[in-house]
Protein backbone atom coordinates (compact mmCIF):
# COMPACT_ATOMS: atom_id res chain seq x y z
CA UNK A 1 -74.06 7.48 -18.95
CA UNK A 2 -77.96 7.28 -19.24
CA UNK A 3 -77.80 3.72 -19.75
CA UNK A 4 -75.98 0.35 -19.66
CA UNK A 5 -73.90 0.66 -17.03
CA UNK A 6 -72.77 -2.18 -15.37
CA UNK A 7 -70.45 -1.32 -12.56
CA UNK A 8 -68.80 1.85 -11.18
CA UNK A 9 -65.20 2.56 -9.97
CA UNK A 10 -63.32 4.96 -8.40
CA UNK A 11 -60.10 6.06 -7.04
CA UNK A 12 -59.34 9.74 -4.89
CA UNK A 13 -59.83 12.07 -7.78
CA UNK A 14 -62.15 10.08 -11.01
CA UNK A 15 -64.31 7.66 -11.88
CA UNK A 16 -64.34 4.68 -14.45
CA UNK A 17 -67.63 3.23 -15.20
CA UNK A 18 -67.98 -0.51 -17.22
CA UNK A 19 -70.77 -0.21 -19.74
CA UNK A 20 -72.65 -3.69 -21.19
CA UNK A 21 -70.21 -5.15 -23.62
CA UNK A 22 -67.29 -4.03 -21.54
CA UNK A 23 -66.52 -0.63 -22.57
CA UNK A 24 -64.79 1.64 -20.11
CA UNK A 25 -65.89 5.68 -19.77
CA UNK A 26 -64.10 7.89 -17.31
CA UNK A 27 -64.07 10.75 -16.04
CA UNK A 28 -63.27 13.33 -12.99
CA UNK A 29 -59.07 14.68 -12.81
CA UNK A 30 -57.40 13.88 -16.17
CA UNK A 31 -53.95 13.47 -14.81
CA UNK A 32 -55.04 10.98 -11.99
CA UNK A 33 -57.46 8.45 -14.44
CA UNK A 34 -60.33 10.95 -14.89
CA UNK A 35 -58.78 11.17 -19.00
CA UNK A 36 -58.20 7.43 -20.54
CA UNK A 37 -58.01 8.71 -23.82
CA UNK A 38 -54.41 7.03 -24.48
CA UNK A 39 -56.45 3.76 -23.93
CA UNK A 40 -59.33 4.23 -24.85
CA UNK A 41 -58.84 1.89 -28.12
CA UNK A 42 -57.79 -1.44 -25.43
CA UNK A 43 -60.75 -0.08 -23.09
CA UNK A 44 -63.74 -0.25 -25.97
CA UNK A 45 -64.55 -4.20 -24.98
CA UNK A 46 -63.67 -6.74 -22.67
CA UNK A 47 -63.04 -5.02 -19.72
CA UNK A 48 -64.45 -7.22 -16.42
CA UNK A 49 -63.37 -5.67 -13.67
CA UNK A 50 -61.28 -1.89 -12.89
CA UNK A 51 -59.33 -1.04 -9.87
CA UNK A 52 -58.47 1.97 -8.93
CA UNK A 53 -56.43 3.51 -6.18
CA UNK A 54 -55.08 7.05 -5.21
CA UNK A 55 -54.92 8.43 -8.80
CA UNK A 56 -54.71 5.28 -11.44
CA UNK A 57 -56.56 2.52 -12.64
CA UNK A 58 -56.22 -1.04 -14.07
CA UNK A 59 -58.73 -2.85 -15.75
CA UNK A 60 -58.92 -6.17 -15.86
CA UNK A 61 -60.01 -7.73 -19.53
CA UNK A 62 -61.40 -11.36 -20.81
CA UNK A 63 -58.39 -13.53 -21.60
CA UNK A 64 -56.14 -11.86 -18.80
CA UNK A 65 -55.04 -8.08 -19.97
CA UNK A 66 -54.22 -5.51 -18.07
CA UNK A 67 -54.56 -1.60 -19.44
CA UNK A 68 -53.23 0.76 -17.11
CA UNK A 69 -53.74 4.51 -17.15
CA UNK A 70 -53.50 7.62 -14.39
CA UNK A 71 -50.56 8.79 -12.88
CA UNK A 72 -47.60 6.89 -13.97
CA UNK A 73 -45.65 7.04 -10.89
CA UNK A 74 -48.65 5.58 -8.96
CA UNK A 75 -49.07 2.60 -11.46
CA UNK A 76 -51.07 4.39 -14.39
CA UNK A 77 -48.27 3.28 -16.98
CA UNK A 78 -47.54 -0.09 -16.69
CA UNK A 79 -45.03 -0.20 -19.85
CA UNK A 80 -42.17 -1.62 -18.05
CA UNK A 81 -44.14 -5.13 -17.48
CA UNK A 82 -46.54 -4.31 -20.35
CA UNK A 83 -45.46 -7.53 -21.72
CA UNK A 84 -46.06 -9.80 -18.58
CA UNK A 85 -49.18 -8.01 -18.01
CA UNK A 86 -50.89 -9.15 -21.90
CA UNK A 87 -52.29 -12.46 -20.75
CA UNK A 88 -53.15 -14.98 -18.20
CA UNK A 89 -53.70 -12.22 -15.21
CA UNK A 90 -56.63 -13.41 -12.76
CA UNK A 91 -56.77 -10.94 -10.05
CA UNK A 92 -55.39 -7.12 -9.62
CA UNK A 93 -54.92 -5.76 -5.81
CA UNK A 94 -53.49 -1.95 -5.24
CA UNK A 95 -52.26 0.34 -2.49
CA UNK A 96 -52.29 3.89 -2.84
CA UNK A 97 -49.13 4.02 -4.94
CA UNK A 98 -48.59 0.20 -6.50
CA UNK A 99 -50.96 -2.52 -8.02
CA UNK A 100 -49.99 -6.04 -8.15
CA UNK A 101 -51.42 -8.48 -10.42
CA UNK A 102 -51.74 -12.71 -9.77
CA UNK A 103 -51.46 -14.98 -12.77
CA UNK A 104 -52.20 -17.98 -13.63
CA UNK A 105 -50.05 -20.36 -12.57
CA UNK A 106 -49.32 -18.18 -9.30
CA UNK A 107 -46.28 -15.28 -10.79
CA UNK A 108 -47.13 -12.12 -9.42
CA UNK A 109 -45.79 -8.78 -11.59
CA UNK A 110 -46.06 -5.49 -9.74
CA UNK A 111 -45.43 -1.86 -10.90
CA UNK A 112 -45.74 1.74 -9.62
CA UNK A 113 -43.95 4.02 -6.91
CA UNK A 114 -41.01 1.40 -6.65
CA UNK A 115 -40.72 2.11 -2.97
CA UNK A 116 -44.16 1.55 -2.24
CA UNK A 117 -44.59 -2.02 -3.63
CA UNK A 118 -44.27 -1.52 -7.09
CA UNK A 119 -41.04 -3.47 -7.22
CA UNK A 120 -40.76 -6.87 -6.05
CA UNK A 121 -37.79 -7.84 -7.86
CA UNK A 122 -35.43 -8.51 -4.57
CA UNK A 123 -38.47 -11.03 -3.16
């Protein structure tokens, strides 16, 4: 991290910093976002924007991904809606257990602790 840093994240227990060119380096707790090895291939370019809440993260990529990693019940796998979440997403908001991402054309696809606002099938 001596250099080309762009931007620095964080949720309760890591960090995820954005480097020029988009790549994503994290660190801090491994099972709450601190270890993005799984991703690390998805987070090597691209990435505009991370958010990060109580122990995940979700960054945000040019054309509309979303890569997910952390603890899975508190959004960090996001396979379920993996396939929604490829393209076209435009903004990401989180609580400390959910995230919820707007697309284009105004769908929103959550995931996470299902009673916490990571379901919002029955809306």
């Amino acid at each position: 991290l001596a250099s080309g840093v762009t931007a620095v994240y964080s949720n309760d227990n890591a960090f995820a910093a954005v480097k020029e060119g988009g790549k994503v380096v994290t660190w801090g707790n491994p099972d709450a976002g601190g270890d993005s090895s799984e991703v690390a291939k998805r987070l090597a370019s691209g990435v505009t924007a991370v958010y990060g809440k109580c122990s995940a993260f979700a960054a945000l990529k040019e054309g509309g991904e979303v890569v997910t990693w952390g603890d899975s019940e508190s959004g960090g796998d996001s396979e379920q809606v993996a396939e929604r979440l490829a393209s076209g997403v435009t903004a990401v908001y989180s609580n400390d257990n959910a995230f919820a991402a707007v697309k284009e054309g105004g769908e929103v696809v959550t995931w996470g602790d299902r009673d916490r606002g990571g379901d919002s099938t029955k809306v």
